[in-house]
Protein backbone atom coordinates (compact mmCIF):
# COMPACT_ATOMS: atom_id res chain seq x y z
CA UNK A 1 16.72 38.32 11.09
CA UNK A 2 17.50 35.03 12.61
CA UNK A 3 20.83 33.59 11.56
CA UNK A 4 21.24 30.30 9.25
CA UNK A 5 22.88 28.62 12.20
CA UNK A 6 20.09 28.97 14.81
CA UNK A 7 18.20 26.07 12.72
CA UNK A 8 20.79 23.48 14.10
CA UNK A 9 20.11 23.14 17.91
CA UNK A 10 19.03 20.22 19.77
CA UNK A 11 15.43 19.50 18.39
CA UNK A 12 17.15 19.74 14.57
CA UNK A 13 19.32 16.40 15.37
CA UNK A 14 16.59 14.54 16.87
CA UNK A 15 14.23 15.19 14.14
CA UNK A 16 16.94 14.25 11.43
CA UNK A 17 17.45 11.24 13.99
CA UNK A 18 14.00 10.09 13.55
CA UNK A 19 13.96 10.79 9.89
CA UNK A 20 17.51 8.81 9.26
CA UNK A 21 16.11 5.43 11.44
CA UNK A 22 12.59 6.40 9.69
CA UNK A 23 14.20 5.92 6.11
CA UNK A 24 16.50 2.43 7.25
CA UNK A 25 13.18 1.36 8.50
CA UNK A 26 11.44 1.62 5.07
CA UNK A 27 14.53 0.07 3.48
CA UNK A 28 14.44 -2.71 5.48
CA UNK A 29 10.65 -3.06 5.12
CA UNK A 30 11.43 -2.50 1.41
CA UNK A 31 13.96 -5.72 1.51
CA UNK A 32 11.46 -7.36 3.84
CA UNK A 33 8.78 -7.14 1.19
CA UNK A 34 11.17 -8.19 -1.83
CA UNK A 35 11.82 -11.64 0.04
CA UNK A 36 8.50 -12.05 1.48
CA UNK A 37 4.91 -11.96 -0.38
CA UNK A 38 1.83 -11.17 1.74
CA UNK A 39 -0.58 -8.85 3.61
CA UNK A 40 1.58 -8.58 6.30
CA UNK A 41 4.72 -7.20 3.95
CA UNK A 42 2.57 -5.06 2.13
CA UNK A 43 0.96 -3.22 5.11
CA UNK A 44 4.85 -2.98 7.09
CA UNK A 45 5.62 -1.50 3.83
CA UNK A 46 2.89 1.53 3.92
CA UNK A 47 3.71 1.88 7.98
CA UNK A 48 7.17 2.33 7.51
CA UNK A 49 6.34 4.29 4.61
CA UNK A 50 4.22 6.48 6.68
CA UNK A 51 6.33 6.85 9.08
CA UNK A 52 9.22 8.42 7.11
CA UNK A 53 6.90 10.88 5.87
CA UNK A 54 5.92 11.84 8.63
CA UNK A 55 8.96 12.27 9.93
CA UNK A 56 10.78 13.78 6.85
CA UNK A 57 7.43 17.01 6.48
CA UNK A 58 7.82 17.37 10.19
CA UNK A 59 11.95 17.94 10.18
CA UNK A 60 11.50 20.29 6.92
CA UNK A 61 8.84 22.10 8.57
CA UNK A 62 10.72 22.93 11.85
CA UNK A 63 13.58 23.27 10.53
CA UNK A 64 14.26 24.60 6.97
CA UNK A 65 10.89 26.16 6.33
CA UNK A 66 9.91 27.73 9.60
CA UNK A 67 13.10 29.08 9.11
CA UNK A 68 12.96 31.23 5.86
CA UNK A 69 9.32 32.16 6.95
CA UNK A 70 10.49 33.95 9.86
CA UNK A 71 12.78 35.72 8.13
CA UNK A 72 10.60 36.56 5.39
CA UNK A 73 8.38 37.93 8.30
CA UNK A 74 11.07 39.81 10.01
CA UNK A 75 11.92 41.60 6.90
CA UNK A 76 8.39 42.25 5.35
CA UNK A 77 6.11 43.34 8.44
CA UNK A 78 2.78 43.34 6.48
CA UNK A 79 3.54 39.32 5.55
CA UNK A 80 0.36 37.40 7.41
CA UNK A 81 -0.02 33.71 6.32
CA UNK A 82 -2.49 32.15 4.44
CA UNK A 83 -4.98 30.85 7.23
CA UNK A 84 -5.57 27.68 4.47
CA UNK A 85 -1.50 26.52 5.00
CA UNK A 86 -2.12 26.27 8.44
CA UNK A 87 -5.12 24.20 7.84
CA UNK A 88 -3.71 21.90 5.28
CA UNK A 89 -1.02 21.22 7.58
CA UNK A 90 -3.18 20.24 10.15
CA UNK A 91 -5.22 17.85 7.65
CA UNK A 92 -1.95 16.03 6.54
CA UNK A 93 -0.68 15.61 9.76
CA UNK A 94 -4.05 13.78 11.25
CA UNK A 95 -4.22 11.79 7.40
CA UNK A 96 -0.62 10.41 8.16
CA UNK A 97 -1.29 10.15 11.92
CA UNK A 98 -4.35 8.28 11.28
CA UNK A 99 -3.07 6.61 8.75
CA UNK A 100 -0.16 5.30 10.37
CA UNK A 101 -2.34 3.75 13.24
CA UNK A 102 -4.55 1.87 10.31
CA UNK A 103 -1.74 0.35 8.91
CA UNK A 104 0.17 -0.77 11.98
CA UNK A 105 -3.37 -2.13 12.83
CA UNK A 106 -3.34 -4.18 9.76
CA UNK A 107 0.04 -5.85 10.47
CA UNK A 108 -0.48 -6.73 13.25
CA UNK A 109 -3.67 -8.31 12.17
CA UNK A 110 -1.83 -10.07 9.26
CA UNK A 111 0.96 -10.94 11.17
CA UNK A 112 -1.30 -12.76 13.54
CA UNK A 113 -3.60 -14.38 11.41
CA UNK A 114 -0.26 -15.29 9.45
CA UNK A 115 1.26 -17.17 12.80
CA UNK A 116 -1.88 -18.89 13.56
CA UNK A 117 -1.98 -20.34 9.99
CA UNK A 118 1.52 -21.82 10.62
CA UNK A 119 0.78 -22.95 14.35
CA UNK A 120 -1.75 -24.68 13.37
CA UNK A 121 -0.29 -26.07 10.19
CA UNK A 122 2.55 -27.15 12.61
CA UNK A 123 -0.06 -28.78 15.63
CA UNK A 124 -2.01 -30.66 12.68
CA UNK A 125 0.40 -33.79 12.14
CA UNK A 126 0.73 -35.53 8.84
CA UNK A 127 -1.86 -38.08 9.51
CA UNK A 128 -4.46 -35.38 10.10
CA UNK A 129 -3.68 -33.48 6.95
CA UNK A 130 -6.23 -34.21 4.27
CA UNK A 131 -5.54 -34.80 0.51
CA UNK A 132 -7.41 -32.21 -0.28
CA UNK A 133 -4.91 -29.83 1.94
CA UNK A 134 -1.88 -31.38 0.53
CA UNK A 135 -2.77 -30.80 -2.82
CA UNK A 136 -3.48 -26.81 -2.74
CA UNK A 137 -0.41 -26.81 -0.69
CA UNK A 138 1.38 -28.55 -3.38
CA UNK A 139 -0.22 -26.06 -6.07
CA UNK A 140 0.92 -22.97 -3.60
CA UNK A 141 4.50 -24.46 -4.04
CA UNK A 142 4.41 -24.79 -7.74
CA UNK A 143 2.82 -21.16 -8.05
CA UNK A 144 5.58 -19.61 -5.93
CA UNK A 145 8.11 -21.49 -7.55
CA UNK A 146 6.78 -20.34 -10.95
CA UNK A 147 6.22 -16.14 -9.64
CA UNK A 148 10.17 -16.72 -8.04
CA UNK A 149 11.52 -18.34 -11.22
CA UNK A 150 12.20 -21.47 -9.59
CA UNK A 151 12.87 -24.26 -12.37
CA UNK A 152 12.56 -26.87 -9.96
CA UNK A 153 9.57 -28.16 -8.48
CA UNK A 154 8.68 -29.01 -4.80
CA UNK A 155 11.03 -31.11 -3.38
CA UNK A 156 9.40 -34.90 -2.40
CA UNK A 157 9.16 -35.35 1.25
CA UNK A 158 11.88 -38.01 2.76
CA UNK A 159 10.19 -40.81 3.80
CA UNK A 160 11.81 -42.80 6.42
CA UNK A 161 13.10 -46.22 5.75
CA UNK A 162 14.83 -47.95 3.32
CA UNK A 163 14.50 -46.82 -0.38
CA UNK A 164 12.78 -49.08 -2.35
């Protein structure tokens, strides 16, 4: 029989370490996503998401579970485990691993595109905006101020120059 306190050496902490900045992570993609709409706040969402369960299975399992397993094999010598645990395990770890990389993929791809979009927004001055732009730009603003609960509308640009 192994005893309770073998479970806490060195690789214990640094998986609870990972789990703990895992979980703030997700929190913080959780507030990111409250104040920001998008692709790119959905798919930092599922990452970080991702990543804390991956994290959170992979401390239980080294820790807590392989734990009362061995013992539960010292103490019963004809115990022999299932051969479809170890093969589930296997298939959720590559699901989360792979899934992980797809999402971080997309966000990156978002976050891009998403940059570009406002680069070139910025480049393009005012002159070489066309109506057509400043309207659905206008309706964006009136949409998002509707979703938010925004009573006010978009605010008039300041022109310079005396006010007539």
């Amino acid at each position: 029989m192994i005893p309770f306190s073998a479970i806490f050496g060195v690789d214990f902490f640094f998986n609870l370490g990972y789990v703990v900045l895992s979980l703030a992570g997700l929190v913080l993609a959780i507030s990111y996503r409250r104040s920001r709409e998008g692709g790119v706040s959905l798919f930092l969402l599922l990452t970080t998401a991702l990543v804390a369960t991956y994290y959170t299975v992979q401390w239980l399992l080294s820790g807590f579970v392989s734990f009362y397993v061995s013992n539960y094999a010292a103490s019963h010598p004809d115990f022999q485990m299932p051969t479809w645990v170890n093969m589930a395990l296997v298939i959720l770890f590559t699901a989360l691993n792979y899934g992980f990389v797809v999402t971080l993929a997309l966000t990156a791809w978002f976050a891009v595109r998403k940059t570009r979009a406002e680069s070139l927004v910025l480049t393009e001055g005012p002159e070489e905006t066309s109506s057509e732009e400043l309207t659905s730009e206008s309706a964006v603003d009136v949409e998002q101020s509707e979703i938010t609960g925004d009573s006010t509308g978009p605010a008039e640009p300041s022109v310079p120059g005396p006010k007539a």
